[in-house]
C-alpha atoms as a PDB file:
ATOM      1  CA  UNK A   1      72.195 -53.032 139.382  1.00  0.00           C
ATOM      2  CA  UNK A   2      70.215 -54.974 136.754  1.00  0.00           C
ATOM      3  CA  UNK A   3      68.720 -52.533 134.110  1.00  0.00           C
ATOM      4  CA  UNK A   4      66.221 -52.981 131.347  1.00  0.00           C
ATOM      5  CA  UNK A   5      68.620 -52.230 128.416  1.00  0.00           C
ATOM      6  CA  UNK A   6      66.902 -51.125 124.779  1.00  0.00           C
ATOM      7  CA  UNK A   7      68.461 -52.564 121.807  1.00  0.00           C
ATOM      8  CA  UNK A   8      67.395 -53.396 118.316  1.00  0.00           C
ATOM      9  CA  UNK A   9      66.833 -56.285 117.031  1.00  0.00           C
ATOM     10  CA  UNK A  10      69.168 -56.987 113.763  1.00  0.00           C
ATOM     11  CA  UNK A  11      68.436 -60.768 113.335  1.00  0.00           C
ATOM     12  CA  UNK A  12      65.687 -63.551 114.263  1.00  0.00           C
ATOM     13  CA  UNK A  13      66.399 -67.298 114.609  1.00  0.00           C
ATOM     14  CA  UNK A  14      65.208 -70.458 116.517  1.00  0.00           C
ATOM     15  CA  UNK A  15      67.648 -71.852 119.409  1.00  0.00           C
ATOM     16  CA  UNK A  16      66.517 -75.311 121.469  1.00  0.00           C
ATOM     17  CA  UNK A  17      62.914 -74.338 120.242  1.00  0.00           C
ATOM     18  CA  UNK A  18      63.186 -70.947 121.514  1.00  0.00           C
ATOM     19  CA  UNK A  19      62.794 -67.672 119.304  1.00  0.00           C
ATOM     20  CA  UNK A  20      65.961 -66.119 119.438  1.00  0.00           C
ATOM     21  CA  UNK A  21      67.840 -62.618 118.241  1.00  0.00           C
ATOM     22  CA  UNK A  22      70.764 -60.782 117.870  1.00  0.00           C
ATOM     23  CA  UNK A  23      69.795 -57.527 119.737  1.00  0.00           C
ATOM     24  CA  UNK A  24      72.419 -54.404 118.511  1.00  0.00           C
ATOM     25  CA  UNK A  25      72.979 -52.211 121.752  1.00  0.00           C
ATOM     26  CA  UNK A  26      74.165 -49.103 119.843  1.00  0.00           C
ATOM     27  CA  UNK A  27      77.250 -51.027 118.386  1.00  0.00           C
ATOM     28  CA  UNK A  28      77.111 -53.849 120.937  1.00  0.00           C
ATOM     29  CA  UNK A  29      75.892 -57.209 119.640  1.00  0.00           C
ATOM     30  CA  UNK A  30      74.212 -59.824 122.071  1.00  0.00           C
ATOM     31  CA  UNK A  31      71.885 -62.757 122.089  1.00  0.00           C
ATOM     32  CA  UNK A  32      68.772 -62.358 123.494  1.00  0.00           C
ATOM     33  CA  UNK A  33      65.792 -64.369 123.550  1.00  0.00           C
ATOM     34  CA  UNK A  34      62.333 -63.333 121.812  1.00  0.00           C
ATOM     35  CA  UNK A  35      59.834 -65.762 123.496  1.00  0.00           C
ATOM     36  CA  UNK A  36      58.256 -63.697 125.045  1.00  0.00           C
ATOM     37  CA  UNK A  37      57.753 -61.227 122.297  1.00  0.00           C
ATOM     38  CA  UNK A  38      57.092 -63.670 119.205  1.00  0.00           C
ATOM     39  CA  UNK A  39      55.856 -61.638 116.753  1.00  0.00           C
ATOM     40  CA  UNK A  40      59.308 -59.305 117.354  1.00  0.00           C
ATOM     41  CA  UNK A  41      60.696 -58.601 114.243  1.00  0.00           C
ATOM     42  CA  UNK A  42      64.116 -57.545 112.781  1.00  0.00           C
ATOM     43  CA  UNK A  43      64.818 -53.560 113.371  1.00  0.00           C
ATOM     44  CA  UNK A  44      62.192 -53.146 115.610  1.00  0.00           C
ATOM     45  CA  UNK A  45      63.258 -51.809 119.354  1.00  0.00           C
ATOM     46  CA  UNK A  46      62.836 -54.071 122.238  1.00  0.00           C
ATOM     47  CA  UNK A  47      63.933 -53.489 126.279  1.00  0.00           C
ATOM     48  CA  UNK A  48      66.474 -56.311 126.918  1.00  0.00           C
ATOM     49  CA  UNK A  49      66.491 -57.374 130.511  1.00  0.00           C
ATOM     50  CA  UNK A  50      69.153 -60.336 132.126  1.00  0.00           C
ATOM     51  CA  UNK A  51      68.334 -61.433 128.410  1.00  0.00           C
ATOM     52  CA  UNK A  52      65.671 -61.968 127.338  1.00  0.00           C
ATOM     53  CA  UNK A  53      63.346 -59.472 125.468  1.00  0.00           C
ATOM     54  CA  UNK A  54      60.424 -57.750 127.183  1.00  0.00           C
ATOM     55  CA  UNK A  55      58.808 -55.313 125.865  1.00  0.00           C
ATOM     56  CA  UNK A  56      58.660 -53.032 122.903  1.00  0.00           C
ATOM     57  CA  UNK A  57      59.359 -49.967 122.115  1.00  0.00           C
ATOM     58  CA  UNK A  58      59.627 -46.648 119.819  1.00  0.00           C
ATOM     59  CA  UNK A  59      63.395 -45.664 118.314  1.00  0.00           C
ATOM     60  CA  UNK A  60      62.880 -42.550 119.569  1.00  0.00           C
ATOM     61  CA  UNK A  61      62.549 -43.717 122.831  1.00  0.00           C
ATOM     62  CA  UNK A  62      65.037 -46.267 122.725  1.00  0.00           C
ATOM     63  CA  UNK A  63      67.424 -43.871 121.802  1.00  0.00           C
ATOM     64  CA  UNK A  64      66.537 -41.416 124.824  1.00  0.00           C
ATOM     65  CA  UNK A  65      67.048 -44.508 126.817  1.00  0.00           C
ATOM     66  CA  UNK A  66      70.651 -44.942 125.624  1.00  0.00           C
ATOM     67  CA  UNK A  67      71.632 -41.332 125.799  1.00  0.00           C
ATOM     68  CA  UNK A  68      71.001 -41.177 129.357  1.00  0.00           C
ATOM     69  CA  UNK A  69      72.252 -44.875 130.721  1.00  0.00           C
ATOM     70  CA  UNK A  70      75.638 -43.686 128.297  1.00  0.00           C
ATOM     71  CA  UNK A  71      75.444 -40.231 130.777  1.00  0.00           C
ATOM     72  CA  UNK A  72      74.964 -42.071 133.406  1.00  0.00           C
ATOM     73  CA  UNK A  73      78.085 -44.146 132.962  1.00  0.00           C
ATOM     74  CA  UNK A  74      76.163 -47.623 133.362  1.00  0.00           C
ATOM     75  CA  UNK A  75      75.726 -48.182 129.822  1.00  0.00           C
ATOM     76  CA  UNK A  76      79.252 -50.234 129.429  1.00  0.00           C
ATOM     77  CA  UNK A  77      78.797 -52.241 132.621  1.00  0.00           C
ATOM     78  CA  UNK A  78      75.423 -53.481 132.327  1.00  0.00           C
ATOM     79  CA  UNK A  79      76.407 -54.796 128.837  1.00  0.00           C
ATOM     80  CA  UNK A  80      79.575 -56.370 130.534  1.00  0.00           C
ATOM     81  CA  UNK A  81      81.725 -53.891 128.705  1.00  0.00           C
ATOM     82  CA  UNK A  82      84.908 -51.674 130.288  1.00  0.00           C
ATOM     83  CA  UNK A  83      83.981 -48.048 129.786  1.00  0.00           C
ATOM     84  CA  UNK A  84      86.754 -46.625 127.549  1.00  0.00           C
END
């Protein structure tokens, strides 16, 4: 299953003449492109999806977000990660 995944964004950079980031996934660090947000900025919350960013949204509800995919045991495996 492919989820939309929210993660904050902790740096901003251009790739190939893309807009790129490094999104933080509550201690998980991956690249992610911005294009399609490009007025994203650093610490703001964005919904990651087969990566690239794609929407917005509040801490709050990012954080909701990660509570329950980390309860529902799919948070480690859609970031690639072994659940330990």
């Amino acid at each position: 299953m492919c989820l939309g995944v929210p993660g904050k964004i902790v740096e901003i950079y251009e790739a190939g003449g893309l807009k790129m980031g490094k999104v933080d996934f509550g201690g998980v660090t991956r690249e992610t492109c911005l294009s399609l947000i490009p007025d994203a900025q650093v610490g703001e919350y964005t919904v990651i999806h087969v990566g690239f960013a794609i929407s917005r949204l509040s801490e709050r509800e990012a954080q909701e977000s990660l509570a329950l995919l980390r309860e529902m045991g799919g948070f480690e495996q859609e970031l690639g990660q072994e659940a330990t």
